[in-house]
C-alpha atoms as a PDB file:
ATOM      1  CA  UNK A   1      23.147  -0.644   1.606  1.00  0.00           C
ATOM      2  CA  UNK A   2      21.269   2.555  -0.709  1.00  0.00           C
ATOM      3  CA  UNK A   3      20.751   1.903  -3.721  1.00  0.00           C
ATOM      4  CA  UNK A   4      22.403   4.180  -5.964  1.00  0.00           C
ATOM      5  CA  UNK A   5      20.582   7.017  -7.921  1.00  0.00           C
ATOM      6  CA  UNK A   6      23.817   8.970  -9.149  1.00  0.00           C
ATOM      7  CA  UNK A   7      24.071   7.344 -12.321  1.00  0.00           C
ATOM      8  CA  UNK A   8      21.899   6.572 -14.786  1.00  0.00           C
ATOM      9  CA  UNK A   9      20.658   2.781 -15.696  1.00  0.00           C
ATOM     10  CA  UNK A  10      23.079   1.285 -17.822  1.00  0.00           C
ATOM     11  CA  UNK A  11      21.832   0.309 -21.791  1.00  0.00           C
ATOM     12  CA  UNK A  12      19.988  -2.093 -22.247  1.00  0.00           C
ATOM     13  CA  UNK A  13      18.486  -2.002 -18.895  1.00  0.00           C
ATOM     14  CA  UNK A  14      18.051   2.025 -19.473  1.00  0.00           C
ATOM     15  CA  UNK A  15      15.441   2.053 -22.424  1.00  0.00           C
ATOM     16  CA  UNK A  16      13.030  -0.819 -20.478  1.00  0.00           C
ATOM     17  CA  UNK A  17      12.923   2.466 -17.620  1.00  0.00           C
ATOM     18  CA  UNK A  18      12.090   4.891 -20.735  1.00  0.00           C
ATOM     19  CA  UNK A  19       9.658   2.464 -22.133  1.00  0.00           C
ATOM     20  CA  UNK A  20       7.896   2.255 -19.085  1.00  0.00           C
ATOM     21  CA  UNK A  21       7.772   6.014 -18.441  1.00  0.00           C
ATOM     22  CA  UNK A  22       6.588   5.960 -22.404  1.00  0.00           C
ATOM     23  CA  UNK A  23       3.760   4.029 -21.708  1.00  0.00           C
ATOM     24  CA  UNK A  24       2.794   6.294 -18.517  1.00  0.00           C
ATOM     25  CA  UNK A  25       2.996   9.042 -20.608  1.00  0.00           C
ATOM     26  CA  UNK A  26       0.464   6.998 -22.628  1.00  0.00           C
ATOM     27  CA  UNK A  27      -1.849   6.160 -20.374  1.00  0.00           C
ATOM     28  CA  UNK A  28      -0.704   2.591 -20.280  1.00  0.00           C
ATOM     29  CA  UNK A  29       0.455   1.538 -16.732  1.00  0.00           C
ATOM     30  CA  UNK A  30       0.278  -2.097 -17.597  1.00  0.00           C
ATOM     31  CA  UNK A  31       2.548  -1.653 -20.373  1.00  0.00           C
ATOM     32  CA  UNK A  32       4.670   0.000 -18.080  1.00  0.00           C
ATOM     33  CA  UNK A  33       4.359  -2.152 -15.029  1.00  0.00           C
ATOM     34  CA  UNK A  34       5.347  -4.803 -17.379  1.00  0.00           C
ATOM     35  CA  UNK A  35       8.683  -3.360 -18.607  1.00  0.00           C
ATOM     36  CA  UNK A  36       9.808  -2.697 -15.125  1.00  0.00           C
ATOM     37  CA  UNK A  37       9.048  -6.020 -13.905  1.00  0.00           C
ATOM     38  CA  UNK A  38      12.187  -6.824 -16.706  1.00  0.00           C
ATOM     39  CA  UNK A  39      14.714  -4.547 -14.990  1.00  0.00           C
ATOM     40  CA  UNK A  40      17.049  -6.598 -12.672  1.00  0.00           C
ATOM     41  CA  UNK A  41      16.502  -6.193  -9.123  1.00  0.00           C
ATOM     42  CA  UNK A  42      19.749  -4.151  -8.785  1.00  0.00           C
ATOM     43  CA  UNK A  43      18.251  -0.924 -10.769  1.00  0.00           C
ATOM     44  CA  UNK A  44      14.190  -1.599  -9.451  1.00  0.00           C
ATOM     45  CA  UNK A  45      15.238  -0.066  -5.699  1.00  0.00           C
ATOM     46  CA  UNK A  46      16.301   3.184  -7.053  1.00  0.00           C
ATOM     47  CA  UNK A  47      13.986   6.572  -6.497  1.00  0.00           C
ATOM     48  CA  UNK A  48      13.315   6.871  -9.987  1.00  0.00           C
ATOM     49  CA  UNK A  49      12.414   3.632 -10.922  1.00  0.00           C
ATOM     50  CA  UNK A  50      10.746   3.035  -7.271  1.00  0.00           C
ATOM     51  CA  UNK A  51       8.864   6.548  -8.249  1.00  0.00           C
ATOM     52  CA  UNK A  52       8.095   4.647 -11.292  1.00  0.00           C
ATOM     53  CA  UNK A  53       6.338   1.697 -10.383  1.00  0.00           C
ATOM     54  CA  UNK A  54       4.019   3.614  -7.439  1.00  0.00           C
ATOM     55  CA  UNK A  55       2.913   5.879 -10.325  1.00  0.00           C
ATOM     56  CA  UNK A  56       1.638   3.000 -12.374  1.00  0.00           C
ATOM     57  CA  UNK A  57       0.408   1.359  -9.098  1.00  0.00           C
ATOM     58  CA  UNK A  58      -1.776   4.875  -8.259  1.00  0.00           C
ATOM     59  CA  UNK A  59      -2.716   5.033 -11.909  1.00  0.00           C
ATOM     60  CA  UNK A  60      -4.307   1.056 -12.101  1.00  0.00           C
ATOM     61  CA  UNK A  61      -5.587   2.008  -8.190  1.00  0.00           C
ATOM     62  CA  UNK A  62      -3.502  -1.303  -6.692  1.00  0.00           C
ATOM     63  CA  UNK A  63      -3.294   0.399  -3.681  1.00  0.00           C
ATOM     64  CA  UNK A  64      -1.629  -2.353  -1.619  1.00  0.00           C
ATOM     65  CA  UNK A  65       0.908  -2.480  -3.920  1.00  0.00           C
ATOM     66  CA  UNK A  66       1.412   0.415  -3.717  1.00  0.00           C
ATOM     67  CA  UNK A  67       1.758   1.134  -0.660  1.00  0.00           C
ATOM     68  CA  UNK A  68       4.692  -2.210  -0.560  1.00  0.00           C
ATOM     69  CA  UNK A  69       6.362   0.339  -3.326  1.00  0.00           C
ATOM     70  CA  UNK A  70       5.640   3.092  -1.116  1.00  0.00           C
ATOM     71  CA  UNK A  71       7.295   1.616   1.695  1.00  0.00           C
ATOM     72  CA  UNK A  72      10.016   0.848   0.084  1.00  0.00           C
ATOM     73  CA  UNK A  73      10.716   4.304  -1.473  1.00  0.00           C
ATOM     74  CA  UNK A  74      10.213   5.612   2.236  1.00  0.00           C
ATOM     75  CA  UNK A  75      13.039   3.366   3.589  1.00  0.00           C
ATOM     76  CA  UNK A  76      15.492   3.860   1.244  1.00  0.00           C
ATOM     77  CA  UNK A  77      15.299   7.370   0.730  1.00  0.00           C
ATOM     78  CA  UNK A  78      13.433   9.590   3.624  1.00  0.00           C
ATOM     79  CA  UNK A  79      15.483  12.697   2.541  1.00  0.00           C
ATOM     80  CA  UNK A  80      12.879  12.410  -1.114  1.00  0.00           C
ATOM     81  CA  UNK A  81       9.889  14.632  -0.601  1.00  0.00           C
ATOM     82  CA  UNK A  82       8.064  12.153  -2.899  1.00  0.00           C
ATOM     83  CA  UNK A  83       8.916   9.304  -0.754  1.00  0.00           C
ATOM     84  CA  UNK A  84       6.856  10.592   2.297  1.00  0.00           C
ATOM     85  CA  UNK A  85       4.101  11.691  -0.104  1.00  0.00           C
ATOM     86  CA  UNK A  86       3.516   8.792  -1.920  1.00  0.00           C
ATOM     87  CA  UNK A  87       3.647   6.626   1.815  1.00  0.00           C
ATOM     88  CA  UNK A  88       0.411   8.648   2.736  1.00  0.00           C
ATOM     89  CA  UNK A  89      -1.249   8.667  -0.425  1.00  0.00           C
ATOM     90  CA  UNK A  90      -1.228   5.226  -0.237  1.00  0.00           C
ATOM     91  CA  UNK A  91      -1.881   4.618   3.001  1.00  0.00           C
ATOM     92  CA  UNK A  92      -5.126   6.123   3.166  1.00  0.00           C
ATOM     93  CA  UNK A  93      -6.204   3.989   0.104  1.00  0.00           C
ATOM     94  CA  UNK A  94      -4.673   0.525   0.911  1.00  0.00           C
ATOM     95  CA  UNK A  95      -6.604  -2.120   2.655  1.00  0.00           C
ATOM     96  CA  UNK A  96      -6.244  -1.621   6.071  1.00  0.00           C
ATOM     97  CA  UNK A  97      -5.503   1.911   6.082  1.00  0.00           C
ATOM     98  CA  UNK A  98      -7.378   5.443   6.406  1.00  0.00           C
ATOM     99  CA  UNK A  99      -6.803   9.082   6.558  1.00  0.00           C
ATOM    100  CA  UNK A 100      -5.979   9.268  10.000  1.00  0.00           C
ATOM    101  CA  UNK A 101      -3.102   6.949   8.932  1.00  0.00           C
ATOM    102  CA  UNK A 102      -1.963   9.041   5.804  1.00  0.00           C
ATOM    103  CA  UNK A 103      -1.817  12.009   7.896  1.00  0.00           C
ATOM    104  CA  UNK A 104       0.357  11.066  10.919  1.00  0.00           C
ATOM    105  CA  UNK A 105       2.833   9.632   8.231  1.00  0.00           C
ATOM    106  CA  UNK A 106       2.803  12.842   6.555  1.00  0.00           C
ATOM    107  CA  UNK A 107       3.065  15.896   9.014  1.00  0.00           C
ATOM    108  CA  UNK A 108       6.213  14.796  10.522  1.00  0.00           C
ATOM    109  CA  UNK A 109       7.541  15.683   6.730  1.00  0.00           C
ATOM    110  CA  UNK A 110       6.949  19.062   7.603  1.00  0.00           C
ATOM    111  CA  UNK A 111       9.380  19.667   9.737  1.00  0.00           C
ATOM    112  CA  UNK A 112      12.082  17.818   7.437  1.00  0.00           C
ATOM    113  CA  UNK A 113      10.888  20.036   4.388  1.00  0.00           C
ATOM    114  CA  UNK A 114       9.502  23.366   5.464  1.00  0.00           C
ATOM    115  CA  UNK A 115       9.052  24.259   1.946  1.00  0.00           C
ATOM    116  CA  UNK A 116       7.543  22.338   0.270  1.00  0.00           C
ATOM    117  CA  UNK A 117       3.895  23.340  -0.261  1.00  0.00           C
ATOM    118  CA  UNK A 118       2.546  20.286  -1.703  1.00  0.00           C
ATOM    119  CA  UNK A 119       3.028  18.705   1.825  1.00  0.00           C
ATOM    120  CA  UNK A 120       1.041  21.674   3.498  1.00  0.00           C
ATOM    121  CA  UNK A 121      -1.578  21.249   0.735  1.00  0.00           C
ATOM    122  CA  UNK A 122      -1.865  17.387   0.694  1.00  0.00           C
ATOM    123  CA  UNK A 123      -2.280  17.248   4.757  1.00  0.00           C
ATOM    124  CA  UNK A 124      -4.771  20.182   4.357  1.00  0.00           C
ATOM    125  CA  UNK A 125      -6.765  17.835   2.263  1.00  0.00           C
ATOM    126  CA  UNK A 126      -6.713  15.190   4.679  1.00  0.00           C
ATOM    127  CA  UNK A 127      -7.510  17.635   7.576  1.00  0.00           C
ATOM    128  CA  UNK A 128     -10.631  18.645   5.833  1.00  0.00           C
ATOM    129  CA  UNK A 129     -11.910  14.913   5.569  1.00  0.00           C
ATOM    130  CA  UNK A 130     -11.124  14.613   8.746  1.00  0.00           C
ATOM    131  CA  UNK A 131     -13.522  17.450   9.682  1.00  0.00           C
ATOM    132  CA  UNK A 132     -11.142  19.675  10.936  1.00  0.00           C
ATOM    133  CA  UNK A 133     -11.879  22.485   8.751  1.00  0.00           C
ATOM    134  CA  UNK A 134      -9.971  24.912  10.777  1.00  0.00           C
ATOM    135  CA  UNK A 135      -7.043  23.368  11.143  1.00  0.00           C
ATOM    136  CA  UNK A 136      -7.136  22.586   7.134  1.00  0.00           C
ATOM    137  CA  UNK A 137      -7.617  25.958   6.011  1.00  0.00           C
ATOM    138  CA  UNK A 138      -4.794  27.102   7.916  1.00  0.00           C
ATOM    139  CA  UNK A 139      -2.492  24.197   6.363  1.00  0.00           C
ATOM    140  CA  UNK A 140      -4.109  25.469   3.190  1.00  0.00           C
ATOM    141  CA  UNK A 141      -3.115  28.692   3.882  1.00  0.00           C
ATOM    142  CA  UNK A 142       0.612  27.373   4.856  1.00  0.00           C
ATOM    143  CA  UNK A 143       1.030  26.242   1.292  1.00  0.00           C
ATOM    144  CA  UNK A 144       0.289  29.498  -0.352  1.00  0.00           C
ATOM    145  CA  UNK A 145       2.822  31.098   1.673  1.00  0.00           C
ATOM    146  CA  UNK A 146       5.174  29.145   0.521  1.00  0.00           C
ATOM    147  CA  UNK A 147       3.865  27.945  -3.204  1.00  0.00           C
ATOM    148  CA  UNK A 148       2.025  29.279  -5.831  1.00  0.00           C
ATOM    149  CA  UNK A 149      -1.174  30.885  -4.621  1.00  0.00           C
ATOM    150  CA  UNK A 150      -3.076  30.961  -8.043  1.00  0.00           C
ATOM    151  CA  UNK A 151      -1.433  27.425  -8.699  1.00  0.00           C
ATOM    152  CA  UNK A 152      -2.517  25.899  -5.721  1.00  0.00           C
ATOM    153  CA  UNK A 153      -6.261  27.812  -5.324  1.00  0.00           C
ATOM    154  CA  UNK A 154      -7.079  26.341  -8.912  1.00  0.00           C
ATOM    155  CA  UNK A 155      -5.736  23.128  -7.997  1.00  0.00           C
ATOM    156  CA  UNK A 156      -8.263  23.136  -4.699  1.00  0.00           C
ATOM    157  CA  UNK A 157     -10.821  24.364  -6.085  1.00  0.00           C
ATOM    158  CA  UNK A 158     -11.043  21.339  -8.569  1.00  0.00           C
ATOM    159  CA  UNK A 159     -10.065  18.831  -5.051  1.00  0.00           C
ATOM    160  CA  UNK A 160     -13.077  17.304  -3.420  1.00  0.00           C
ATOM    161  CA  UNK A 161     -10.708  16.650  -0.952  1.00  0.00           C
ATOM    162  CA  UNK A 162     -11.158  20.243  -0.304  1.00  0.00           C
ATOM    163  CA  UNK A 163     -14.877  20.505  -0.532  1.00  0.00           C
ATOM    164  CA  UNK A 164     -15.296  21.507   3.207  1.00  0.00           C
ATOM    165  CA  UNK A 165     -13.092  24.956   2.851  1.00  0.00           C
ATOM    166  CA  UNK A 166     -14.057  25.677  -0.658  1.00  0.00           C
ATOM    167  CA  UNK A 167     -16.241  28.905   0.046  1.00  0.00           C
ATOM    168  CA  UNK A 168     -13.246  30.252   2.222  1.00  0.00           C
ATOM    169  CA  UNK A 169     -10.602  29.422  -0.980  1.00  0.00           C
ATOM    170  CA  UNK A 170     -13.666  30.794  -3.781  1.00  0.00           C
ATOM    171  CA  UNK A 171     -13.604  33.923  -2.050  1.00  0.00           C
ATOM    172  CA  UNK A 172      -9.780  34.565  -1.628  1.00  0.00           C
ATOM    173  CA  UNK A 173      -8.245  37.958  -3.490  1.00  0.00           C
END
């Protein structure tokens, strides 16, 4: 069975999900790893808790459990963007995994959300490290079409990720 998302977590349950997105906030994963681990198990499979915990995960770099969290997020809800994004983050950093991995768990999102430009831009990183600089510009190039062009050239130009194909994004008008 889903877990439900419609509703928000019930007091007292509710502030332990605002303290830990508090302490995020704050630069304190820990602290916030700590007051999710007090939520019963009931409210910790829902996408914005779930979303939660791999955010603290990412932040301390516990990539394996993050990529459990990840998982999980995946399974119960594949229709969340952030689901399939957070999967192949953290599958290219877990043990085991790699960047061939992270990418053929993220283009099949493309199809599902057309979109959304982060996906073009986050499998245009991983293209790039892959050496396939062709094939990442022109996923780079996908997510201007359909984002923010000045948003997303500043973002890459600050992306090692991106190194390969900065002097084709520098040079953009």
């Amino acid at each position: 069975m889903k877990p439900s998302v419609s509703h928000a977590i019930p007091l007292p349950h509710r502030h332990r999900q605002e303290a830990a997105e508090g302490w995020l906030m704050l630069g304190n994963p820990l602290e916030a790893l700590a007051e999710l681990e007090g939520l019963p198990d009931v409210f910790r499979q829902r996408l914005d808790v779930l979303t939660l915990h791999w955010s603290a995960c990412s932040a301390l770099r516990r990539w394996d459990e993050a990529w459990r969290v990840a998982n999980a997020q995946w399974t119960h809800y594949p229709e969340a963007v952030e689901s399939w994004i957070h999967r192949s983050y953290a599958a290219r950093r877990h043990t085991g995994g790699s960047i061939d991995q992270a990418f053929g768990l993220l283009e099949p999102a493309v199809e599902r959300f057309p979109t959304e430009p982060i996906l073009y831009y986050n499998l245009a990183c991983y293209l790039a490290q892959m050496g396939r600089e062709e094939d990442a510009w022109k996923r780079f190039q996908q997510a201007l079409e359909v984002g923010d062009p000045i948003e997303f050239r500043m973002m890459a130009l600050a992306d090692e990720d991106l190194k390969p194909i900065w002097s084709r994004i520098a040079v953009m008008s």
